[in-house]
PDB file of N, CA and C in Angstrom:
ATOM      1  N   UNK A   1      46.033  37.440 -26.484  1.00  0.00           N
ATOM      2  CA  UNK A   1      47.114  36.504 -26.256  1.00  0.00           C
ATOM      3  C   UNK A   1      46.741  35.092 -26.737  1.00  0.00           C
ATOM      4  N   UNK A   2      45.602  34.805 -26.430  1.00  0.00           N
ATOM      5  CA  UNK A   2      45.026  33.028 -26.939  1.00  0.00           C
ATOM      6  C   UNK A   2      45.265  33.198 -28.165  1.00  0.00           C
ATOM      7  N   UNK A   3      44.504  34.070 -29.336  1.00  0.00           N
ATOM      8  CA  UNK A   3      44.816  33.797 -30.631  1.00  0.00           C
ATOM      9  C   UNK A   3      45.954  33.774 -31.094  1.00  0.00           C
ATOM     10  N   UNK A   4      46.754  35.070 -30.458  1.00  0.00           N
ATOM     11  CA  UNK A   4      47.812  34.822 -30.975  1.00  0.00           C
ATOM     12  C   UNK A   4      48.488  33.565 -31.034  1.00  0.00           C
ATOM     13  N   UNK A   5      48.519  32.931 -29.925  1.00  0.00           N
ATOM     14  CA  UNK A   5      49.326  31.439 -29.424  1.00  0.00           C
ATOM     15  C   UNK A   5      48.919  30.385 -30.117  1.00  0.00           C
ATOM     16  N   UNK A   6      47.222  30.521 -30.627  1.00  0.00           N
ATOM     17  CA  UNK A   6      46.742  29.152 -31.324  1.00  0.00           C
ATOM     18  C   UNK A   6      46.853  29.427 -32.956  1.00  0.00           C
ATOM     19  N   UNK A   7      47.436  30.955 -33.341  1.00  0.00           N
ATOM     20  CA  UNK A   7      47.997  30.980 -34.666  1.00  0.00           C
ATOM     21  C   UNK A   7      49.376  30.500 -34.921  1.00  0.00           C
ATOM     22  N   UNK A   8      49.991  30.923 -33.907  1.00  0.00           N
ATOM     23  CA  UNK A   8      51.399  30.234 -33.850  1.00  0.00           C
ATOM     24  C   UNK A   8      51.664  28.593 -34.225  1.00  0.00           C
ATOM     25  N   UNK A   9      50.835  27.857 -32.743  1.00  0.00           N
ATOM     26  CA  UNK A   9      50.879  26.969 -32.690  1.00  0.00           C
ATOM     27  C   UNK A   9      50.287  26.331 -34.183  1.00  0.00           C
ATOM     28  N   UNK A  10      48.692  26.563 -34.644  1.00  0.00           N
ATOM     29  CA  UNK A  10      48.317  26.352 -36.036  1.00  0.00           C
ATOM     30  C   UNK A  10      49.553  26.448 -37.158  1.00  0.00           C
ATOM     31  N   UNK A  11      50.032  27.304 -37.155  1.00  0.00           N
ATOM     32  CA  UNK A  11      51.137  27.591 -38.720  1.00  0.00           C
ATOM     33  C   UNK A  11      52.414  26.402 -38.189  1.00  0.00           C
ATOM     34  N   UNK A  12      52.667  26.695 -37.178  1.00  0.00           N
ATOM     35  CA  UNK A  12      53.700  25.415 -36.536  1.00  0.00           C
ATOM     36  C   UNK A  12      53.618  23.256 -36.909  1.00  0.00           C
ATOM     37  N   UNK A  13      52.106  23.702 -36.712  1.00  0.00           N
ATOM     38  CA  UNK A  13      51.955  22.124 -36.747  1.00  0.00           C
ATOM     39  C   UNK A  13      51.262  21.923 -38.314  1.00  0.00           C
ATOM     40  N   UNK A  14      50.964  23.073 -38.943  1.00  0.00           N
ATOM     41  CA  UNK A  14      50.973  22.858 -40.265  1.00  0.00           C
ATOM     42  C   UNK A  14      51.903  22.332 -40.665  1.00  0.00           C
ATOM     43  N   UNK A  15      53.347  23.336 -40.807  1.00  0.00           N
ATOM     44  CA  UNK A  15      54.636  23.052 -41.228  1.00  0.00           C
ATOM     45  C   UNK A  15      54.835  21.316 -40.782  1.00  0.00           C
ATOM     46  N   UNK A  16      54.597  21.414 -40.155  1.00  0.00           N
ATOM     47  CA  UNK A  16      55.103  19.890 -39.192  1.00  0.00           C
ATOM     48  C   UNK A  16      53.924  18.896 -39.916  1.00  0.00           C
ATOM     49  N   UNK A  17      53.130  18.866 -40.208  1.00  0.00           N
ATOM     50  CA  UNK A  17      52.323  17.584 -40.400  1.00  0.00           C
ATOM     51  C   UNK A  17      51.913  17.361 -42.095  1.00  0.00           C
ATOM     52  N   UNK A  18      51.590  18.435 -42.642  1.00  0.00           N
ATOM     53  CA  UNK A  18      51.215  18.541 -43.966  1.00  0.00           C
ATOM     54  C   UNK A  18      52.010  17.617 -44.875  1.00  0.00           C
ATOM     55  N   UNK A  19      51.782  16.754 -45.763  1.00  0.00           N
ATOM     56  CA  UNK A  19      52.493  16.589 -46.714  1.00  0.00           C
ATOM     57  C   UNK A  19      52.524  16.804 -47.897  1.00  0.00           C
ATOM     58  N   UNK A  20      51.401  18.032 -48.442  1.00  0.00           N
ATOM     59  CA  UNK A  20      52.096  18.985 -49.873  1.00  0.00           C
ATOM     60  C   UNK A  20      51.224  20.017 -50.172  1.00  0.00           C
ATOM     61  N   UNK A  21      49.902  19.754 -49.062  1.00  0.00           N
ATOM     62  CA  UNK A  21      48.898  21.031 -49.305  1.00  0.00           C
ATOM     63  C   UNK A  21      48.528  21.429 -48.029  1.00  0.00           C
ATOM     64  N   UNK A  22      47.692  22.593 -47.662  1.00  0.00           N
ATOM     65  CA  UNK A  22      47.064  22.785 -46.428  1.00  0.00           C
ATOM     66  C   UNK A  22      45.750  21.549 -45.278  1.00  0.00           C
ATOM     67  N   UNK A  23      45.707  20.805 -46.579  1.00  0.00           N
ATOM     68  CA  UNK A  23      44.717  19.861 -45.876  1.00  0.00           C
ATOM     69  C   UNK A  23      45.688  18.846 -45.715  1.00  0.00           C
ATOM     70  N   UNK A  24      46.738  18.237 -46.289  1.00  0.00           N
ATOM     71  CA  UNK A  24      46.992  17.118 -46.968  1.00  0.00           C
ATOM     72  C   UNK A  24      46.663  16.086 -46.177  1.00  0.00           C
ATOM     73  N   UNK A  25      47.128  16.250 -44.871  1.00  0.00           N
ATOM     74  CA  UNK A  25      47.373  14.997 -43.854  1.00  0.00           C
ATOM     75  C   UNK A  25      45.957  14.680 -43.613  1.00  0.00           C
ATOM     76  N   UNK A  26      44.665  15.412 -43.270  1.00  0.00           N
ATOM     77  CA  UNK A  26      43.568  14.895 -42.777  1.00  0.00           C
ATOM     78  C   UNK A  26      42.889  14.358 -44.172  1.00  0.00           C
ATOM     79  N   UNK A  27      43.321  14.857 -45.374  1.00  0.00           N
ATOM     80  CA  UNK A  27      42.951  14.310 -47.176  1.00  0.00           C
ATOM     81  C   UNK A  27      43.325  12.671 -46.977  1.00  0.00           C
ATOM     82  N   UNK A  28      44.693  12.802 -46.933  1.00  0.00           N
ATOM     83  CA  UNK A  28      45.199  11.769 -47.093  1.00  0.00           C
ATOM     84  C   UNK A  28      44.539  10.144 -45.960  1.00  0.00           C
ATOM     85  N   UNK A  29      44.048  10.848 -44.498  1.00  0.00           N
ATOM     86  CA  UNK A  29      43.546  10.430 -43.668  1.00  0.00           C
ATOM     87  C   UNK A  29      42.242   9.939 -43.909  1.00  0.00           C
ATOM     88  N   UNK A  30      41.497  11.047 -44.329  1.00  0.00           N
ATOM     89  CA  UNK A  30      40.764  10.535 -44.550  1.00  0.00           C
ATOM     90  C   UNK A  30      40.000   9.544 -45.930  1.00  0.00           C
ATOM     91  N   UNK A  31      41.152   9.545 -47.038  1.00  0.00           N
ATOM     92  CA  UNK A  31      41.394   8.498 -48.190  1.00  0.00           C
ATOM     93  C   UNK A  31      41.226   7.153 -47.079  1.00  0.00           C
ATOM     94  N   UNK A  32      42.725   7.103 -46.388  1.00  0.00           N
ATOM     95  CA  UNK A  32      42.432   5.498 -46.026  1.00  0.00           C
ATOM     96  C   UNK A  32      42.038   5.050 -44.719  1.00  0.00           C
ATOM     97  N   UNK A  33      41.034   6.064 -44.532  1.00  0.00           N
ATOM     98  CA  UNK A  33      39.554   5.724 -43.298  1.00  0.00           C
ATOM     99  C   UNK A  33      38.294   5.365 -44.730  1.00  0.00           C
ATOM    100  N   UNK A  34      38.695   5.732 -46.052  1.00  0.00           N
ATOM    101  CA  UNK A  34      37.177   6.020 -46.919  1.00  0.00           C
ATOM    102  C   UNK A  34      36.153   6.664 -46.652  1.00  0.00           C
ATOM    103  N   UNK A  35      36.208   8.046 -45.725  1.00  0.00           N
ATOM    104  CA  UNK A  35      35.540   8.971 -45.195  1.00  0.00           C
ATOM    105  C   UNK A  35      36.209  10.171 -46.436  1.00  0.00           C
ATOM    106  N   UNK A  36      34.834  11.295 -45.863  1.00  0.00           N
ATOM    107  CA  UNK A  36      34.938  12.530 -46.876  1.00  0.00           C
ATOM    108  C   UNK A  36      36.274  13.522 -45.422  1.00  0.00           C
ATOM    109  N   UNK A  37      37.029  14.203 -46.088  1.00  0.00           N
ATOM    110  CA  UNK A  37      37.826  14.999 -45.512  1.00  0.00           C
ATOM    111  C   UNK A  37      37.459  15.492 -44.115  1.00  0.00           C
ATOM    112  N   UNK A  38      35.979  16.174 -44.104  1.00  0.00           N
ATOM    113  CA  UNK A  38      35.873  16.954 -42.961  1.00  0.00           C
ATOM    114  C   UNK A  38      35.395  15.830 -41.661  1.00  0.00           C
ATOM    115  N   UNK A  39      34.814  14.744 -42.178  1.00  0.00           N
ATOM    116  CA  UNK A  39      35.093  13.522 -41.140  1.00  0.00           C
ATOM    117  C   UNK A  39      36.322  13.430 -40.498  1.00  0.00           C
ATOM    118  N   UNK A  40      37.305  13.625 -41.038  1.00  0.00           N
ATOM    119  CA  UNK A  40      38.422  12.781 -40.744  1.00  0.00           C
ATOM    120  C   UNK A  40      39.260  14.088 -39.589  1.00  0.00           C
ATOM    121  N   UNK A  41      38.533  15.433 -40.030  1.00  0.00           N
ATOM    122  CA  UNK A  41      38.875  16.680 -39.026  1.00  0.00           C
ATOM    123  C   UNK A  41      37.861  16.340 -37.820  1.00  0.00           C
ATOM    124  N   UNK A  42      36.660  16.074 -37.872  1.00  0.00           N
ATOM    125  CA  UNK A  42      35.466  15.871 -36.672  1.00  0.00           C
ATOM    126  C   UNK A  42      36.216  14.728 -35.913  1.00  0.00           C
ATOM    127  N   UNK A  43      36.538  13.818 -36.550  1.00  0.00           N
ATOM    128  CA  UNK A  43      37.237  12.439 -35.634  1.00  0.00           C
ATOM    129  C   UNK A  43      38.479  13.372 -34.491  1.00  0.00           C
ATOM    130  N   UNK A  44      39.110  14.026 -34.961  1.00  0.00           N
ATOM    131  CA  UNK A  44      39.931  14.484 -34.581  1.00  0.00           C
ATOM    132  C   UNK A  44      39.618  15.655 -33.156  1.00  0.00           C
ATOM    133  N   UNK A  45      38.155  16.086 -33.311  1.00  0.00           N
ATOM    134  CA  UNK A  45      37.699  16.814 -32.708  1.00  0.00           C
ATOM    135  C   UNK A  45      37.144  16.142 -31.318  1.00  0.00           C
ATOM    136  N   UNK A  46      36.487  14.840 -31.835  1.00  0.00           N
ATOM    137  CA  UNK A  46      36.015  13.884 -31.289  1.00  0.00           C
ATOM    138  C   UNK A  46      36.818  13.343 -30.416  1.00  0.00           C
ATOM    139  N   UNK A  47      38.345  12.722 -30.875  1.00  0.00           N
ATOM    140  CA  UNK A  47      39.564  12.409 -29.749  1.00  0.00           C
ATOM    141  C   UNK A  47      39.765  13.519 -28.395  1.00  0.00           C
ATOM    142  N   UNK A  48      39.284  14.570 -28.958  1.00  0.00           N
ATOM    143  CA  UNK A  48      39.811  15.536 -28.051  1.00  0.00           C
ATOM    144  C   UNK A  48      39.234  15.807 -27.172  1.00  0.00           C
ATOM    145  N   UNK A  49      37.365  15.706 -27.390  1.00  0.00           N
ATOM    146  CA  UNK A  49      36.522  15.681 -26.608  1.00  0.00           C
ATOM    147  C   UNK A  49      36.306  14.291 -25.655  1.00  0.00           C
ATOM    148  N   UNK A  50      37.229  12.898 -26.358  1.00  0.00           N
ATOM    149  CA  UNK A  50      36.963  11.723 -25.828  1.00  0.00           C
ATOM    150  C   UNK A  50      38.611  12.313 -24.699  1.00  0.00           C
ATOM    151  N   UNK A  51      39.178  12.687 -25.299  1.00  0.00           N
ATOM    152  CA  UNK A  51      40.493  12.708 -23.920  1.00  0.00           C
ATOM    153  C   UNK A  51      39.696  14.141 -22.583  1.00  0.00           C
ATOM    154  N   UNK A  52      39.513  15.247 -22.600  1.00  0.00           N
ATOM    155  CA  UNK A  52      38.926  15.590 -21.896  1.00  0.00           C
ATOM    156  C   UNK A  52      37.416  14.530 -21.090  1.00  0.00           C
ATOM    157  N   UNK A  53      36.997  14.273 -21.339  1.00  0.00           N
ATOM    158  CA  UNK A  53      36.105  12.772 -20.473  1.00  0.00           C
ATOM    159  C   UNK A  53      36.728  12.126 -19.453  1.00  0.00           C
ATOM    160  N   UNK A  54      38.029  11.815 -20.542  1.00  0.00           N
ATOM    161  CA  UNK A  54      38.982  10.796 -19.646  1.00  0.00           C
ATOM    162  C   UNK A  54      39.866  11.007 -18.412  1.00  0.00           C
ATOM    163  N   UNK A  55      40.392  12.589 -18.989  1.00  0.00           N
ATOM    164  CA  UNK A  55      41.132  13.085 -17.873  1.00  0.00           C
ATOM    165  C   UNK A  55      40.110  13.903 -16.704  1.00  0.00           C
ATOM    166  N   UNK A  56      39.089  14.032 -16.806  1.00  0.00           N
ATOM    167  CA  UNK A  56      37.888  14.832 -15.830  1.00  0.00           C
ATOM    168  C   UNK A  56      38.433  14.155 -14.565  1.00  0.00           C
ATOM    169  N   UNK A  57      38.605  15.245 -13.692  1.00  0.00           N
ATOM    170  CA  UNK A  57      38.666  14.630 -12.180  1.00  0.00           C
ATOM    171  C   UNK A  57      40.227  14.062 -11.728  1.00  0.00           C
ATOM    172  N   UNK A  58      40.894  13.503 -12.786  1.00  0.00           N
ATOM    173  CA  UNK A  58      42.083  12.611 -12.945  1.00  0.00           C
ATOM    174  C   UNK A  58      43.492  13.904 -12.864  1.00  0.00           C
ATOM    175  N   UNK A  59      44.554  14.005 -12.013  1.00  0.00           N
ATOM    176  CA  UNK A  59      45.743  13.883 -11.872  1.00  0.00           C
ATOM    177  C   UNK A  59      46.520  13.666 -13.399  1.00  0.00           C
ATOM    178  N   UNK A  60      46.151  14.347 -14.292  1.00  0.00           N
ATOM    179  CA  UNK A  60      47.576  13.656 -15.758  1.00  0.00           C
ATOM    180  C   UNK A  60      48.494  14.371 -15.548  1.00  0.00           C
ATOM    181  N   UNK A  61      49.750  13.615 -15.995  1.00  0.00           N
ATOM    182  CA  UNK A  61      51.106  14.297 -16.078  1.00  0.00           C
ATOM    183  C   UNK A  61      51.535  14.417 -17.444  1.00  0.00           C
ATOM    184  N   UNK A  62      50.175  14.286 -18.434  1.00  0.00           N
ATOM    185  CA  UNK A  62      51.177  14.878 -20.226  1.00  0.00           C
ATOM    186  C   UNK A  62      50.268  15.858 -20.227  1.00  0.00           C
ATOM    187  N   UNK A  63      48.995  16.065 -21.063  1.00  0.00           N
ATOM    188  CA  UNK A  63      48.598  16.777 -21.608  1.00  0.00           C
ATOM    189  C   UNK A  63      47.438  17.410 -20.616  1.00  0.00           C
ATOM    190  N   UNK A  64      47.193  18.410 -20.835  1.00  0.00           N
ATOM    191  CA  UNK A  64      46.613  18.775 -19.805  1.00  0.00           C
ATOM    192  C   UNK A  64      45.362  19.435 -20.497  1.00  0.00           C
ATOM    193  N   UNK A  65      44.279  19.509 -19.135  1.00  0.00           N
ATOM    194  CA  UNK A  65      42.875  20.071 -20.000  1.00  0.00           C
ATOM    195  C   UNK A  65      42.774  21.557 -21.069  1.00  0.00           C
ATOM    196  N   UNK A  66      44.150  22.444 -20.509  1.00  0.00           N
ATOM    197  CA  UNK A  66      44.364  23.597 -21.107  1.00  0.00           C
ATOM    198  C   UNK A  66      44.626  23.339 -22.377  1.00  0.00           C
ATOM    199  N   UNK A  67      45.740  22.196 -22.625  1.00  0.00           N
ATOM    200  CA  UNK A  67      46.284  22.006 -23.419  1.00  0.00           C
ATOM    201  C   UNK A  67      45.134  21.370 -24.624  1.00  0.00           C
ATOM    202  N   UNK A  68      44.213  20.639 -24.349  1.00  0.00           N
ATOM    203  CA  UNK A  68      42.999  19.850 -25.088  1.00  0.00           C
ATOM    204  C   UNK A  68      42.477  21.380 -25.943  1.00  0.00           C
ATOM    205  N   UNK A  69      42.287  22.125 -24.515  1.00  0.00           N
ATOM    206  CA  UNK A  69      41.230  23.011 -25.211  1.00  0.00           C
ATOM    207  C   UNK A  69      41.620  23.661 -26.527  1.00  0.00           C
ATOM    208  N   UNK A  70      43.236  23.769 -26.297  1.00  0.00           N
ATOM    209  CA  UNK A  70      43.591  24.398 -27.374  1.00  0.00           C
ATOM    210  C   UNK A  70      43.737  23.834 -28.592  1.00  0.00           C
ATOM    211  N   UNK A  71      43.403  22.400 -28.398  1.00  0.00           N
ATOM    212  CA  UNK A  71      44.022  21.395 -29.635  1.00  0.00           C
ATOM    213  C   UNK A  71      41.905  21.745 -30.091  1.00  0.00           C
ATOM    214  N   UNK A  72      41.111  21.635 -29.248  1.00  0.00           N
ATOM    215  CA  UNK A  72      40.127  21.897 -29.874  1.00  0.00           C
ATOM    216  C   UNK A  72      39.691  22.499 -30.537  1.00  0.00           C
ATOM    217  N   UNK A  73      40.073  24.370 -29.887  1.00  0.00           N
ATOM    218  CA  UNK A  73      39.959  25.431 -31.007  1.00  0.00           C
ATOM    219  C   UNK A  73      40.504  24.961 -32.356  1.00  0.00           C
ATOM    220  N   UNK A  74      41.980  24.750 -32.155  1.00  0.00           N
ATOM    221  CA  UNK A  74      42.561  24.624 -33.332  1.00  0.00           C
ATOM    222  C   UNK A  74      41.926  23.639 -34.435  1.00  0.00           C
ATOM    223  N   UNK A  75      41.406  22.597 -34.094  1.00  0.00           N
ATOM    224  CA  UNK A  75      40.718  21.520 -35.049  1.00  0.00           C
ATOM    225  C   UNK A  75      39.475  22.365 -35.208  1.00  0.00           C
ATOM    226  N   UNK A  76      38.748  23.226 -34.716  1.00  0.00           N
ATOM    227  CA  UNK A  76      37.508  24.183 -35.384  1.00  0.00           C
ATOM    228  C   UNK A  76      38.112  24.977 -36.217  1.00  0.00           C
ATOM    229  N   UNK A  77      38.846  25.686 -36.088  1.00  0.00           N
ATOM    230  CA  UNK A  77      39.605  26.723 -37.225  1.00  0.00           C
ATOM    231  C   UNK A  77      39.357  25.909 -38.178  1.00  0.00           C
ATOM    232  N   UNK A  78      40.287  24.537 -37.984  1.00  0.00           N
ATOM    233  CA  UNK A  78      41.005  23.464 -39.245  1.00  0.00           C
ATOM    234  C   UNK A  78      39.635  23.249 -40.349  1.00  0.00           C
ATOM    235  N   UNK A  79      38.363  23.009 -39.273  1.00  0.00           N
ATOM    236  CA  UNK A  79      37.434  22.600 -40.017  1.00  0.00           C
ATOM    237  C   UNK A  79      36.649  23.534 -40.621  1.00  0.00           C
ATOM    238  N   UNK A  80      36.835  25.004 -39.917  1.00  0.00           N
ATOM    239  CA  UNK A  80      36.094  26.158 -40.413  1.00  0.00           C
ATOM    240  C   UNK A  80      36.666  26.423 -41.848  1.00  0.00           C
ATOM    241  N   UNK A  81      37.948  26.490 -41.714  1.00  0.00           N
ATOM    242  CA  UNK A  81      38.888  26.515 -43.413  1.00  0.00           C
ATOM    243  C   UNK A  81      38.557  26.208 -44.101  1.00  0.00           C
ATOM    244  N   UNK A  82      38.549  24.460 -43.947  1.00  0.00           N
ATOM    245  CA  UNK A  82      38.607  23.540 -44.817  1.00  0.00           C
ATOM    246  C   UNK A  82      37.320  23.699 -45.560  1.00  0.00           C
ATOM    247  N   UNK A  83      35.738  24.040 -44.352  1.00  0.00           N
ATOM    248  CA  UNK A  83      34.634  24.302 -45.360  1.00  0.00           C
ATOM    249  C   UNK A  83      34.661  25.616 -46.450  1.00  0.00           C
ATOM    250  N   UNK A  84      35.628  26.857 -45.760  1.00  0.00           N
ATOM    251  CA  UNK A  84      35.499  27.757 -46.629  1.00  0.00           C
ATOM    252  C   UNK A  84      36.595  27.399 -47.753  1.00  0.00           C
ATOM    253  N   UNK A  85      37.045  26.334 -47.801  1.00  0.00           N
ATOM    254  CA  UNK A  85      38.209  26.228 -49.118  1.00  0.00           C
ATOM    255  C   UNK A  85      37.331  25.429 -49.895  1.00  0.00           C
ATOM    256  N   UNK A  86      36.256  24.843 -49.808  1.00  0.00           N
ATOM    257  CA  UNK A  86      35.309  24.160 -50.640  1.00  0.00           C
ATOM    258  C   UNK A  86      34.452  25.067 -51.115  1.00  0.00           C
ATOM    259  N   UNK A  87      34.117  26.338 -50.708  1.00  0.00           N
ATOM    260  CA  UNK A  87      33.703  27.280 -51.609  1.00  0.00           C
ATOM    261  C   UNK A  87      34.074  28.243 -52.592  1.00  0.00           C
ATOM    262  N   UNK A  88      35.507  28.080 -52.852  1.00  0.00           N
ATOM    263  CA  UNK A  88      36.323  28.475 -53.643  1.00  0.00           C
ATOM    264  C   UNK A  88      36.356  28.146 -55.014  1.00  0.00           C
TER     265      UNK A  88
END
């Protein structure tokens, strides 16, 4: 059931964020940070691990620790890809 949901969700927020390739948005991100691509996926990994910190212990009413975890897997996939699309 998890994979299934974090493939969903993955192909979902592809559609939704990309602007003309499978990397584009974290490419493009990471152009105007002047970082190499897979930085700009680790930063992203990094937010997620800095919002779980934040919410530890804490009452939130948006996103929730379930919800992190899954944004985490999903940014490992993102970055697992992205290294195997550089061996191509």
């Amino acid at each position: 059931m998890a994979l299934e949901e974090l493939t969903a969700t993955l192909a979902s927020k592809n559609q939704d964020y990309r602007i003309d390739g499978e990397f584009s948005n974290f490419e493009f991100a990471a152009e105007a940070a002047g970082i190499e691509t897979y930085r700009a996926i680790l930063s992203q990994l990094a937010i997620k691990l800095g919002r779980l910190k934040g919410i530890e212990g804490k009452d939130v009413n948006n996103e929730t620790a379930l919800d992190t975890y899954k944004d985490l897997a999903g940014y490992a996939i993102i970055l697992y890809a992205h290294a195997l699309s550089l061996q191509d």
